[in-house]
Protein backbone atom coordinates (compact mmCIF):
# COMPACT_ATOMS: atom_id res chain seq x y z
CA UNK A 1 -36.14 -75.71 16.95
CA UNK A 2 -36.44 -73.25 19.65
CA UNK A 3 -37.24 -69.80 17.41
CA UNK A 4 -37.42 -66.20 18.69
CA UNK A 5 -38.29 -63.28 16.20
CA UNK A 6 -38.46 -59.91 17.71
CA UNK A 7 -40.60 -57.96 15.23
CA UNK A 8 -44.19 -58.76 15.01
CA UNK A 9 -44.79 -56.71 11.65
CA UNK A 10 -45.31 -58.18 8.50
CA UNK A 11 -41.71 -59.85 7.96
CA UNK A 12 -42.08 -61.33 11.45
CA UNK A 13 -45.45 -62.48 11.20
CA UNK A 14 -44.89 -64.30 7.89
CA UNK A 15 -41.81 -66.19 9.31
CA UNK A 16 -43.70 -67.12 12.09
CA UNK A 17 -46.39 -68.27 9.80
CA UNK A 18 -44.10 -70.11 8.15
CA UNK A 19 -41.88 -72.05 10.53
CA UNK A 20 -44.63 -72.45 13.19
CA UNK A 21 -45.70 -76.14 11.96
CA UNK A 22 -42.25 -78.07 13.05
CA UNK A 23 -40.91 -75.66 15.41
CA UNK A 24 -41.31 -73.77 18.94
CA UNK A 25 -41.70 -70.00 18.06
CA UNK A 26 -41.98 -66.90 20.02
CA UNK A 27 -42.53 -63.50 18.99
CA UNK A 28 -41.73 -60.31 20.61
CA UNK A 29 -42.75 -56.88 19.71
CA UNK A 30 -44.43 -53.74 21.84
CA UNK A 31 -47.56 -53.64 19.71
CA UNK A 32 -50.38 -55.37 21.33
CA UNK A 33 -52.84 -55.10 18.28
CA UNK A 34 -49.50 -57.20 16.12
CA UNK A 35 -48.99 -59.43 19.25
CA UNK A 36 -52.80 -60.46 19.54
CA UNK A 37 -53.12 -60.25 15.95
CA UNK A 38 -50.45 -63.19 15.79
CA UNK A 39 -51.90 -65.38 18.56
CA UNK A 40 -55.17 -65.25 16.84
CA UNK A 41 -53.94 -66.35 13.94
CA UNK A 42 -50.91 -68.65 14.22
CA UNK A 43 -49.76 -71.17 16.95
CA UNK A 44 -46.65 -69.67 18.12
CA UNK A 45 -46.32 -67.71 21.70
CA UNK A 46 -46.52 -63.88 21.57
CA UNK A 47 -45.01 -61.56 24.02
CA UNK A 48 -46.20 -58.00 24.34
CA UNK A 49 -43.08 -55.94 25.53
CA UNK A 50 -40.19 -53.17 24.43
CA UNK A 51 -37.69 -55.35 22.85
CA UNK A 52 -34.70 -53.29 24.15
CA UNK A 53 -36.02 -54.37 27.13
CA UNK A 54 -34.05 -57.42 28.92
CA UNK A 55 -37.16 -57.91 31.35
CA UNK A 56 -39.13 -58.27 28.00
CA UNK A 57 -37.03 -61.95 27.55
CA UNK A 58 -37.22 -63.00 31.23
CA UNK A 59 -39.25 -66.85 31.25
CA UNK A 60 -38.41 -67.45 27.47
CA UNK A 61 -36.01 -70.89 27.32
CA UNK A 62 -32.69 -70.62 27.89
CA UNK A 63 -32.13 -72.67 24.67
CA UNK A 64 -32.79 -70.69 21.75
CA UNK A 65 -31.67 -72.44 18.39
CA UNK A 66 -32.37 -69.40 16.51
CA UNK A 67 -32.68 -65.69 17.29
CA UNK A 68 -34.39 -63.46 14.20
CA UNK A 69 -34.15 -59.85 14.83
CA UNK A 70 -36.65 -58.05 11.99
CA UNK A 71 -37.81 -54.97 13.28
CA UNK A 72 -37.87 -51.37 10.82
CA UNK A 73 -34.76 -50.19 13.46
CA UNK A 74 -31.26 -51.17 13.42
CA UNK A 75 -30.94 -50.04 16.17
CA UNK A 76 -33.34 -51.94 18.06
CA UNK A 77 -32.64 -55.10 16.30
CA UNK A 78 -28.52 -55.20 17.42
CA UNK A 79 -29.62 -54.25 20.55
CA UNK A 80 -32.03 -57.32 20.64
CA UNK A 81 -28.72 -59.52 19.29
CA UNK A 82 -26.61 -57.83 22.41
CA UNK A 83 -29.82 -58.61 25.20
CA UNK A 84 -30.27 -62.14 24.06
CA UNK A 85 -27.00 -63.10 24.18
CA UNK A 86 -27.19 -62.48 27.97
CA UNK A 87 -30.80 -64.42 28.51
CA UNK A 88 -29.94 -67.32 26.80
CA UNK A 89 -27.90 -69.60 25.21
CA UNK A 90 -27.97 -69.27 21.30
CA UNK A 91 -26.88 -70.67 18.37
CA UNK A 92 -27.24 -69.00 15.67
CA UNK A 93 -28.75 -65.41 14.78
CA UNK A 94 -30.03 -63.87 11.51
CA UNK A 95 -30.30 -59.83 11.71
CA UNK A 96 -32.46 -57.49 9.46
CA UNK A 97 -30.29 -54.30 8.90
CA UNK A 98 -31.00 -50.94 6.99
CA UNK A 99 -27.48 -49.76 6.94
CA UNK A 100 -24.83 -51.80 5.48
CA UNK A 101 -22.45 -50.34 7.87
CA UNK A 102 -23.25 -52.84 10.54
CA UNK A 103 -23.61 -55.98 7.92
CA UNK A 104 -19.42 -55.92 8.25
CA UNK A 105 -17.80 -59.08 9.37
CA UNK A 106 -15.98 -57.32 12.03
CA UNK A 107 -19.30 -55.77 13.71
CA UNK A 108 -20.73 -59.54 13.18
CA UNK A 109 -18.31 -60.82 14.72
CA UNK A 110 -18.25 -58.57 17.97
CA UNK A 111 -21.85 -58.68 18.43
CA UNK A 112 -21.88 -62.68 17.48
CA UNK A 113 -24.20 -62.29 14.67
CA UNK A 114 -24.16 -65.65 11.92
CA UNK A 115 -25.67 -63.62 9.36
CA UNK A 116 -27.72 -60.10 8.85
CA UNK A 117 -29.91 -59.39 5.97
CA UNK A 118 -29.77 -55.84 4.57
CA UNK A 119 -32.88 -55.97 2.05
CA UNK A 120 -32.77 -52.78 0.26
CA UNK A 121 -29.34 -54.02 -0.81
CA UNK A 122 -30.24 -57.36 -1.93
CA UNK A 123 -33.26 -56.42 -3.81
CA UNK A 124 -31.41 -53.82 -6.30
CA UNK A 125 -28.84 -56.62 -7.49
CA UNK A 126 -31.36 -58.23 -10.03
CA UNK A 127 -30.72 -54.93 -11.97
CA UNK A 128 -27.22 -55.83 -12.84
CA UNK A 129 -28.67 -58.35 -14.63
CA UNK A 130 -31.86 -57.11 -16.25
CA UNK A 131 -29.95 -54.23 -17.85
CA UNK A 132 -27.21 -56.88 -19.87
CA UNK A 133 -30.33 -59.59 -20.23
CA UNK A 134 -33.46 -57.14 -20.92
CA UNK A 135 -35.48 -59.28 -22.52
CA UNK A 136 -35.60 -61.05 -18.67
CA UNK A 137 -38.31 -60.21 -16.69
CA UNK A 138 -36.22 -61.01 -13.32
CA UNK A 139 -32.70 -62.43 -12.38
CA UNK A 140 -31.21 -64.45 -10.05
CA UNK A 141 -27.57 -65.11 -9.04
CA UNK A 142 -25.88 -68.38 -7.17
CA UNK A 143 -22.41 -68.67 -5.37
CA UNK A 144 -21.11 -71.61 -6.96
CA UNK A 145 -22.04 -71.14 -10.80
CA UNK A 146 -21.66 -68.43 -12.95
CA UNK A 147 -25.36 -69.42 -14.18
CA UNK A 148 -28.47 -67.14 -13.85
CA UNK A 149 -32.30 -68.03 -13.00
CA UNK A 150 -33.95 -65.68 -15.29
CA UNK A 151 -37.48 -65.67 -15.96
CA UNK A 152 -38.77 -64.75 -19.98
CA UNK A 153 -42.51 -64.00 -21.50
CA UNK A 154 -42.31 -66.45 -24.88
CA UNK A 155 -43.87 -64.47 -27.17
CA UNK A 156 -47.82 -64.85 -28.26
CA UNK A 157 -46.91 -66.05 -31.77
CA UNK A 158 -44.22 -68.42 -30.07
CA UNK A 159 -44.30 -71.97 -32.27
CA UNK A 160 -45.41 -74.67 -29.06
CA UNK A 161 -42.56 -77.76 -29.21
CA UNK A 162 -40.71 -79.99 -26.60
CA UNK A 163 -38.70 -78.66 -24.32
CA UNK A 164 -35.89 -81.40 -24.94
CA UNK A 165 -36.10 -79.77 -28.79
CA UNK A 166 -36.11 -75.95 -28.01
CA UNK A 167 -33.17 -76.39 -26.25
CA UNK A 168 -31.15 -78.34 -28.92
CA UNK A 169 -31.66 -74.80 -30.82
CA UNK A 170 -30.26 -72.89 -28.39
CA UNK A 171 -26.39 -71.73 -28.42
CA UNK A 172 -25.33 -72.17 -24.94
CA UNK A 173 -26.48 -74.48 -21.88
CA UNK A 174 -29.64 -74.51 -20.80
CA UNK A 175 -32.25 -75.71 -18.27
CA UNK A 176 -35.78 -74.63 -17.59
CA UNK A 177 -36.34 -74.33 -13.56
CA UNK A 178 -39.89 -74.14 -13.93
CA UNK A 179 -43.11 -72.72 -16.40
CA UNK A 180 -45.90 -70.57 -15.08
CA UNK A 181 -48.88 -71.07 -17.12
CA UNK A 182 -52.62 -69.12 -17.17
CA UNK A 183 -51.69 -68.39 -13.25
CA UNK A 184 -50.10 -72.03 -12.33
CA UNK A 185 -46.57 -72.63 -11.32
CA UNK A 186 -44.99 -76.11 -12.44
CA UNK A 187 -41.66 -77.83 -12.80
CA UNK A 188 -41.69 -79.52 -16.19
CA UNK A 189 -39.71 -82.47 -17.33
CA UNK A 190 -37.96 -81.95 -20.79
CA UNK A 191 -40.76 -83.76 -22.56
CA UNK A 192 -43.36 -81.26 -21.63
CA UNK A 193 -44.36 -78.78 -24.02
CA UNK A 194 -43.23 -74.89 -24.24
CA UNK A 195 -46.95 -72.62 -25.27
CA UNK A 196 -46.80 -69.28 -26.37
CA UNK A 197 -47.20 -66.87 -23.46
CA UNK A 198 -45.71 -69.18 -20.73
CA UNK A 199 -43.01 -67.07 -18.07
CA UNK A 200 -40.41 -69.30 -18.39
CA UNK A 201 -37.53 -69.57 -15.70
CA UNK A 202 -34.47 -70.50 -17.53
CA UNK A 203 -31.24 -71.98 -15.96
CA UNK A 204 -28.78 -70.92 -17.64
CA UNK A 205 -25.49 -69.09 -18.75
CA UNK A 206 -25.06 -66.28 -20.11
CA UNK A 207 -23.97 -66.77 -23.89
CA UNK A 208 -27.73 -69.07 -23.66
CA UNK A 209 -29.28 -66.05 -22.38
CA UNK A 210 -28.63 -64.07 -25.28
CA UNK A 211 -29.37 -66.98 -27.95
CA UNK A 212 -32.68 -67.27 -26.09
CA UNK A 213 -33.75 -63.90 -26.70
CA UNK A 214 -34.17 -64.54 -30.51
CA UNK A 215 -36.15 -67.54 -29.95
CA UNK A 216 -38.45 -66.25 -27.59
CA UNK A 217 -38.74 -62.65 -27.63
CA UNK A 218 -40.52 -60.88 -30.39
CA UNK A 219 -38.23 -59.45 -33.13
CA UNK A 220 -35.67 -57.09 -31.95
CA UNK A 221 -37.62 -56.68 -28.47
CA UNK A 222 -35.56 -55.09 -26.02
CA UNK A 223 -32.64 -56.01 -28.79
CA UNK A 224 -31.12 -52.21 -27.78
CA UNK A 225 -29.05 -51.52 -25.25
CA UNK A 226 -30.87 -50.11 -22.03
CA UNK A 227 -28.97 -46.45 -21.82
CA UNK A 228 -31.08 -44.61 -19.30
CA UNK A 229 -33.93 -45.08 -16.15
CA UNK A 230 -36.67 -43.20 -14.80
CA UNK A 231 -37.32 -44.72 -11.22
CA UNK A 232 -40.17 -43.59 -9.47
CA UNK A 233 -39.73 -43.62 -5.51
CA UNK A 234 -36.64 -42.37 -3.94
CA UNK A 235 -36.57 -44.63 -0.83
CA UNK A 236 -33.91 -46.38 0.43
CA UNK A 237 -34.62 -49.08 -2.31
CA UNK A 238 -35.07 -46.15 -5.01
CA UNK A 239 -31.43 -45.75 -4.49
CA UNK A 240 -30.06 -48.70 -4.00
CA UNK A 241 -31.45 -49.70 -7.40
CA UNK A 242 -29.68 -46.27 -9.18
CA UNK A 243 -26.33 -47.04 -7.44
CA UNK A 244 -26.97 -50.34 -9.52
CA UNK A 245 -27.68 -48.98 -12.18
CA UNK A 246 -25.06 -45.55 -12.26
CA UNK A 247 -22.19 -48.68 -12.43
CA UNK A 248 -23.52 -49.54 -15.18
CA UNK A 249 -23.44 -46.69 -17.13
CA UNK A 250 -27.47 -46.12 -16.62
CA UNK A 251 -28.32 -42.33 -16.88
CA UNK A 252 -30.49 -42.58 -13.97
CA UNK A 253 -33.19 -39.86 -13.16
CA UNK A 254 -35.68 -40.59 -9.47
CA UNK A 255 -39.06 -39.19 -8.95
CA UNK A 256 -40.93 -38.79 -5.94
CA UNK A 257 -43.59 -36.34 -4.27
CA UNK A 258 -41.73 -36.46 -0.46
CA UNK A 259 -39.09 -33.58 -1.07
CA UNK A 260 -37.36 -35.00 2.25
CA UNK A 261 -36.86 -38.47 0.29
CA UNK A 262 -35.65 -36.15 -2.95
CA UNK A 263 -33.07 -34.58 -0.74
CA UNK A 264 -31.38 -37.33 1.11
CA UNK A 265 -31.07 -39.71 -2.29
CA UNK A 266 -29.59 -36.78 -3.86
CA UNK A 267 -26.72 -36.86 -1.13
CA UNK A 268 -26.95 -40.35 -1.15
CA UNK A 269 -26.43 -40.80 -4.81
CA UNK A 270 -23.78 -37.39 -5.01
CA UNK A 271 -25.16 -35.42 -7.39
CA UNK A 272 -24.75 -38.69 -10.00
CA UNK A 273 -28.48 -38.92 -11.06
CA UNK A 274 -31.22 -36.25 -11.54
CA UNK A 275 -33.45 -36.34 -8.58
CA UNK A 276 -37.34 -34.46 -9.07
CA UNK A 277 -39.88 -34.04 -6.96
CA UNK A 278 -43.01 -34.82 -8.86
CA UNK A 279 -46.28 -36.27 -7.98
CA UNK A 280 -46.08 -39.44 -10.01
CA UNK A 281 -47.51 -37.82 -13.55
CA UNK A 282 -46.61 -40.31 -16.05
CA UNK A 283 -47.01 -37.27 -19.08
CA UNK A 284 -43.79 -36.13 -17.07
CA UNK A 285 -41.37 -38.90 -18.07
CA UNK A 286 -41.62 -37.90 -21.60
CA UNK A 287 -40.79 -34.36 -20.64
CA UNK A 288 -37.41 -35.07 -19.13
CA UNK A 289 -34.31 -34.96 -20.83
CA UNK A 290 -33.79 -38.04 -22.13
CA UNK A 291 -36.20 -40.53 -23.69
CA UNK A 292 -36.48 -43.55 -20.91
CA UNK A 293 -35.54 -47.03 -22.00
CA UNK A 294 -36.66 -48.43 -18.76
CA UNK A 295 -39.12 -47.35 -16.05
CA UNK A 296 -39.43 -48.44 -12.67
CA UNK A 297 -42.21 -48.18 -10.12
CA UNK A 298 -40.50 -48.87 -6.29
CA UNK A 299 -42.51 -47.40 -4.47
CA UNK A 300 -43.83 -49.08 -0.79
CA UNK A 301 -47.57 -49.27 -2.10
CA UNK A 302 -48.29 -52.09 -4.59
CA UNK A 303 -51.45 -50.47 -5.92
CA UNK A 304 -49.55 -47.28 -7.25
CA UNK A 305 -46.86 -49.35 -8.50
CA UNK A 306 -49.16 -51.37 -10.28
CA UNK A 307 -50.95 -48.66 -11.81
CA UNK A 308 -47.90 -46.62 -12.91
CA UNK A 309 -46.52 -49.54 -14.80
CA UNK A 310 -49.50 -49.85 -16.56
CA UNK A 311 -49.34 -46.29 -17.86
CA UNK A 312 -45.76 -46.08 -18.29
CA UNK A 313 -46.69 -49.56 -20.55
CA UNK A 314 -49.30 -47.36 -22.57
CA UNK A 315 -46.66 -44.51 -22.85
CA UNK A 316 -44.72 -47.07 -25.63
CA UNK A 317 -42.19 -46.94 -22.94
CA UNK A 318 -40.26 -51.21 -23.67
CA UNK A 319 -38.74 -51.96 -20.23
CA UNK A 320 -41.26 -51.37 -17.05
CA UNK A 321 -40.14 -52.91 -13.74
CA UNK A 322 -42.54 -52.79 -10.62
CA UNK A 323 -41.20 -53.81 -7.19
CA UNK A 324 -43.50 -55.73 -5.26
CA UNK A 325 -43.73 -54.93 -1.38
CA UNK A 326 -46.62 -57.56 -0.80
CA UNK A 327 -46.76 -61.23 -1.49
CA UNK A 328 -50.89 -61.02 -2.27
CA UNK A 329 -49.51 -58.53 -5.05
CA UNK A 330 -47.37 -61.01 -6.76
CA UNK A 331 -49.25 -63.32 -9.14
CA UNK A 332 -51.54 -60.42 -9.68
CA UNK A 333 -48.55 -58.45 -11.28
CA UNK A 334 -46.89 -61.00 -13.50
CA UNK A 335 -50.65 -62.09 -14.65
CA UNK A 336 -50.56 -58.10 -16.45
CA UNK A 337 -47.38 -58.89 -17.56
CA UNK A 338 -45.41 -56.27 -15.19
CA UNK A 339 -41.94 -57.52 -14.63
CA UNK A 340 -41.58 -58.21 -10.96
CA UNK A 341 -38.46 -57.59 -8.65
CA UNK A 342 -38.71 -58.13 -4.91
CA UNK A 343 -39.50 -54.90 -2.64
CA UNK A 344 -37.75 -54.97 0.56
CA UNK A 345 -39.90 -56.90 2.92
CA UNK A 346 -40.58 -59.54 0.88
CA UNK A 347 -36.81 -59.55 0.14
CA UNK A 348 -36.03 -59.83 4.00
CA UNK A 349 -39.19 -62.64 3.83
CA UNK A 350 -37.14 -64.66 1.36
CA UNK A 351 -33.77 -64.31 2.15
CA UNK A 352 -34.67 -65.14 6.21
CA UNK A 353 -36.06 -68.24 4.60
CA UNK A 354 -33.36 -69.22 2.09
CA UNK A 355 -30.93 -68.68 4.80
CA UNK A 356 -32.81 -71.05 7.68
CA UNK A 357 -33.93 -73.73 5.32
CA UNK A 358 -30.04 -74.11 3.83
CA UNK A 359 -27.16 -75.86 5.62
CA UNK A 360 -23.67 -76.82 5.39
CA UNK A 361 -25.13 -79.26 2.76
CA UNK A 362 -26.69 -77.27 -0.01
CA UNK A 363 -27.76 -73.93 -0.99
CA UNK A 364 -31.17 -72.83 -2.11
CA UNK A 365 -32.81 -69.90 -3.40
CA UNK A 366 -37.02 -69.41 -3.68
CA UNK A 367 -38.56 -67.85 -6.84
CA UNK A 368 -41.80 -67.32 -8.86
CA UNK A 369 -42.91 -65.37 -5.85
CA UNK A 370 -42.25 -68.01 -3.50
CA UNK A 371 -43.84 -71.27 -5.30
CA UNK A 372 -40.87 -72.68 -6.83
CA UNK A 373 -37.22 -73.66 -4.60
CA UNK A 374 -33.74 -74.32 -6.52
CA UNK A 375 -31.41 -76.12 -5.04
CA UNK A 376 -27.36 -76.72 -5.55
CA UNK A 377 -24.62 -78.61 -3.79
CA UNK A 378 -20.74 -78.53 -4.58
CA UNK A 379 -19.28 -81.66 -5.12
CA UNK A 380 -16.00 -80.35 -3.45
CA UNK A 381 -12.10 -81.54 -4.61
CA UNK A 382 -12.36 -83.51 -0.88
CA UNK A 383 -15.57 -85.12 -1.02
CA UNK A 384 -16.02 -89.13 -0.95
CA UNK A 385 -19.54 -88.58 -3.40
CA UNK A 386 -16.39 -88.17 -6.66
CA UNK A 387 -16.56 -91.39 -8.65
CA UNK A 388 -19.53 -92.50 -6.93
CA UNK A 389 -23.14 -92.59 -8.77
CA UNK A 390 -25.64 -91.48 -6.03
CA UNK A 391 -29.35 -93.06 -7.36
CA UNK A 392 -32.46 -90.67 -7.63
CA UNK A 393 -35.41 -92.47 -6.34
CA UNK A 394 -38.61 -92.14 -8.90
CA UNK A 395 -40.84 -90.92 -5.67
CA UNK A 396 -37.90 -87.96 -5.25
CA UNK A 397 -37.32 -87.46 -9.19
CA UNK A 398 -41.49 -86.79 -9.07
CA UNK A 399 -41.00 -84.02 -7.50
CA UNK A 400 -38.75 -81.94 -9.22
CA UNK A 401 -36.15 -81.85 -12.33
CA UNK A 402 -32.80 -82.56 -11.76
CA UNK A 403 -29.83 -81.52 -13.14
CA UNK A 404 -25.68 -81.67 -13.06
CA UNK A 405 -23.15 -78.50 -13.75
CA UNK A 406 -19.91 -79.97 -15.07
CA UNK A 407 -17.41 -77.26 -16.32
CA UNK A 408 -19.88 -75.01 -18.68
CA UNK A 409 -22.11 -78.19 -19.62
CA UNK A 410 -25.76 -79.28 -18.35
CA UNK A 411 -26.29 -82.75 -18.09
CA UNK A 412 -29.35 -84.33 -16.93
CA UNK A 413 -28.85 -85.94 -13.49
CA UNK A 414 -29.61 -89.65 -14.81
CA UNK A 415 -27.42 -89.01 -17.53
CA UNK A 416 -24.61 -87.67 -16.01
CA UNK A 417 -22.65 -90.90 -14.96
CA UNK A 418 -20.66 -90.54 -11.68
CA UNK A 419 -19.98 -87.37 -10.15
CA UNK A 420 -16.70 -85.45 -10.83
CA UNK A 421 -14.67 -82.75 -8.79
CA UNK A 422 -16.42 -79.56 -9.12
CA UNK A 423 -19.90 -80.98 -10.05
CA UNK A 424 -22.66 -78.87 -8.95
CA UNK A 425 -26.18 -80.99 -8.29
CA UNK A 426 -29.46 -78.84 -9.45
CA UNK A 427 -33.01 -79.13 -8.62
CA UNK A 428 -35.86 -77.42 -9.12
CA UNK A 429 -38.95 -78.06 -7.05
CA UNK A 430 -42.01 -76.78 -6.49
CA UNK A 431 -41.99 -75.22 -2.28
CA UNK A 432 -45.00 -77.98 -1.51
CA UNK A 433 -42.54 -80.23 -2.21
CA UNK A 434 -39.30 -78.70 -1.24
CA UNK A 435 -39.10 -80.85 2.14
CA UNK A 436 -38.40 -84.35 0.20
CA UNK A 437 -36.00 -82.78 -1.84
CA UNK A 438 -34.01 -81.43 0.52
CA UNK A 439 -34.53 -84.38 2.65
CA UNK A 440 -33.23 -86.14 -0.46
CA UNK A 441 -29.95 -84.07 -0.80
CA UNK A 442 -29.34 -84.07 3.20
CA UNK A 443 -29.22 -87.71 3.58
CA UNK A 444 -27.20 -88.54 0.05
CA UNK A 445 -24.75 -85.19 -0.91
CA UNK A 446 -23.54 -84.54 2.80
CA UNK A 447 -20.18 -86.14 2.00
């Protein structure tokens, strides 16, 4: 593909990074240390120029399969979608926004954008799930299914059996996506063994996410309902997250030292949650009014984040959240058993990715910061795959675990029979091998 990302910063340089190997790419941004920094380190073609510039885009090729706009400004990066559209000849664009304003279909559609990404938005969902599941360390959601990827910390005295045989205990359907295991990501077959201590991602719905938490979770951990939040950083994802969380019910109260940050959520949010300006002092929490049920670290800096959670953990305090803004932070901050939610650029990171990499054929979603890809494709009422029995090579079923949604039921994918209206196909895969996968699913589910 011919790719052009305007926004050399750290969202455009790790797309770059990423779709470089199979693909033409060109980046555009104003900052020549980001611009050199990005053709000394990657093969792609860097352009140093003002991006609301249209003599910036003069010489690139008039074919441009994709157009990424990622820059901090919305501003800057509609512009970008308007300029383009008058260089070349594109088919499809993906736009980074702050405001959700200009993520509506009808400003889409008159500025012939396919898609826009509004990250501070998209990061704050997991809470509607980790507040109804909180013995989940992190959530994700699908389209077709009304079945959650949640990961869950077995507990240390956890008795080690088959995976085939902890799930015949469960109430409910479930699946495990994938284990992650003294700091190794994996995709286990049924047969493997569950160890005490293992972050488990669970496939599942709901009514199993509940049975799971007495199987797992130490007695009566997290067994009370979450009834109030202490978020520390006020920031556009700060807020986002207590909107979440208000809906819910949440008494919410936000923390930070920038009184400019304090003032603006406290418009944003209307008076709904108690917003302090504080300089991070973890004796404050137990101060406030309420004792805190949960506690969240969002702030932009991994480091502080990391470091509050840990004393917010020493403060007895059951639920502690910290959103992680850099990918290098990741495996660092589930190895101290932090809960991890996606900060905003790695959200944008993700969600850019997920959005390229699926197609009219299947839809996927990354997780375990990045090392592990689900997969799912809708066997629709019109498809000519119903009654038929598509085979799963052993070289493909290597590489991942494969399952079928029917109704409420999970049925393992050689098992299953032949598929039936409505079917959803699963698989989870680790990202090395995500290619023959979805290789797999393009050339056998397209019909």
């Amino acid at each position: 593909m011919q790719v052009i990302i305007a926004g050399a910063g750290r969202v455009g340089y790790n797309i770059a990074k990423h779709l470089m190997h199979n693909n033409s790419v060109t980046v555009i941004d104003q900052n020549e240390y980001a611009i050199h920094n990005i053709q000394e380190n990657l093969d792609v073609l860097g352009i140093c120029g003002n991006i609301e510039n249209p003599h910036t885009y003069l010489g690139i090729n008039p074919q441009v399969d994709l157009f990424i706009a990622v820059t901090d400004s919305d501003e800057v990066n509609l512009l970008s979608s308007l300029i383009i559209d008058n260089i070349a000849t594109v088919k499809r664009k993906i736009i980074r926004l702050k405001n959700t304003f200009f993520a509506s279909d009808q400003v889409k559609a008159k500025l012939n954008i396919n898609e826009t990404i509004v990250p501070s938005f998209e990061a704050a969902q997991p809470f509607k799930y980790l507040v109804d599941f909180s013995h989940a360390h992190n959530a994700k959601a699908f389209k077709e299914t009304k079945a959650l990827l949640i990961s869950i910390r077995l507990k240390e005295d956890f008795t080690p059996r088959m995976i085939s045989t902890f799930i015949g205990e469960i109430s409910g359907e479930v699946a495990v996506a994938g284990i992650e295991r003294q700091k190794n990501f994996f995709v286990p077959k049924p047969v493997e063994t569950l160890l005490p201590n293992d972050l488990v991602y669970f496939f599942a719905f709901p009514n199993a996410i509940l049975s799971i938490r007495t199987t797992v979770c130490d007695y009566n951990e997290n067994a009370t309902p979450i009834k109030n939040c202490v978020i520390f950083g006020a920031d556009a994802l700060g807020v986002e997250i207590a909107k979440v969380l208000l809906k819910k019910g949440i008494d919410v109260q936000i923390m930070d030292k920038n009184i400019e940050l304090c003032r603006k959520a406290n418009i944003e949010l209307k008076n709904k949650a108690t917003v302090l300006k504080t300089t991070y002092d973890a004796d404050h929490i137990n101060t406030t009014r309420f004792d805190t049920d949960m506690f969240i670290a969002a702030t932009k800096n991994d480091e502080y984040n990391i470091t509050k959670c840990i004393e917010a953990k020493q403060r007895g305090i059951k639920k502690i959240i910290g959103i992680n803004n850099d990918i290098a932070y990741s495996s660092l901050m589930r190895n101290l058993n932090i809960e991890v939610v996606r900060g905003e650029k790695i959200n944008a990171y993700y969600s850019i990715l997920e959005r390229i990499q699926a197609n009219d054929v299947f839809n996927q979603k990354k997780f375990c910061g990045g090392e592990g890809a689900v997969l799912l494709r809708k066997i629709e009422a019109t498809s000519s795959l119903i009654s038929e029995k598509v085979p799963l090579p052993d070289r493909v079923d290597d590489k991942g675990h494969f399952i079928i949604l029917r109704d409420n039921d999970i049925f393992e994918y050689r098992l299953a029979g032949a598929f039936q209206k409505e079917d959803i196909v699963v698989a989870f895969t680790k990202e090395c091998d995500f290619e023959t996968v979805a290789k797999w699913f393009q050339q056998n589910l397209a019909y």
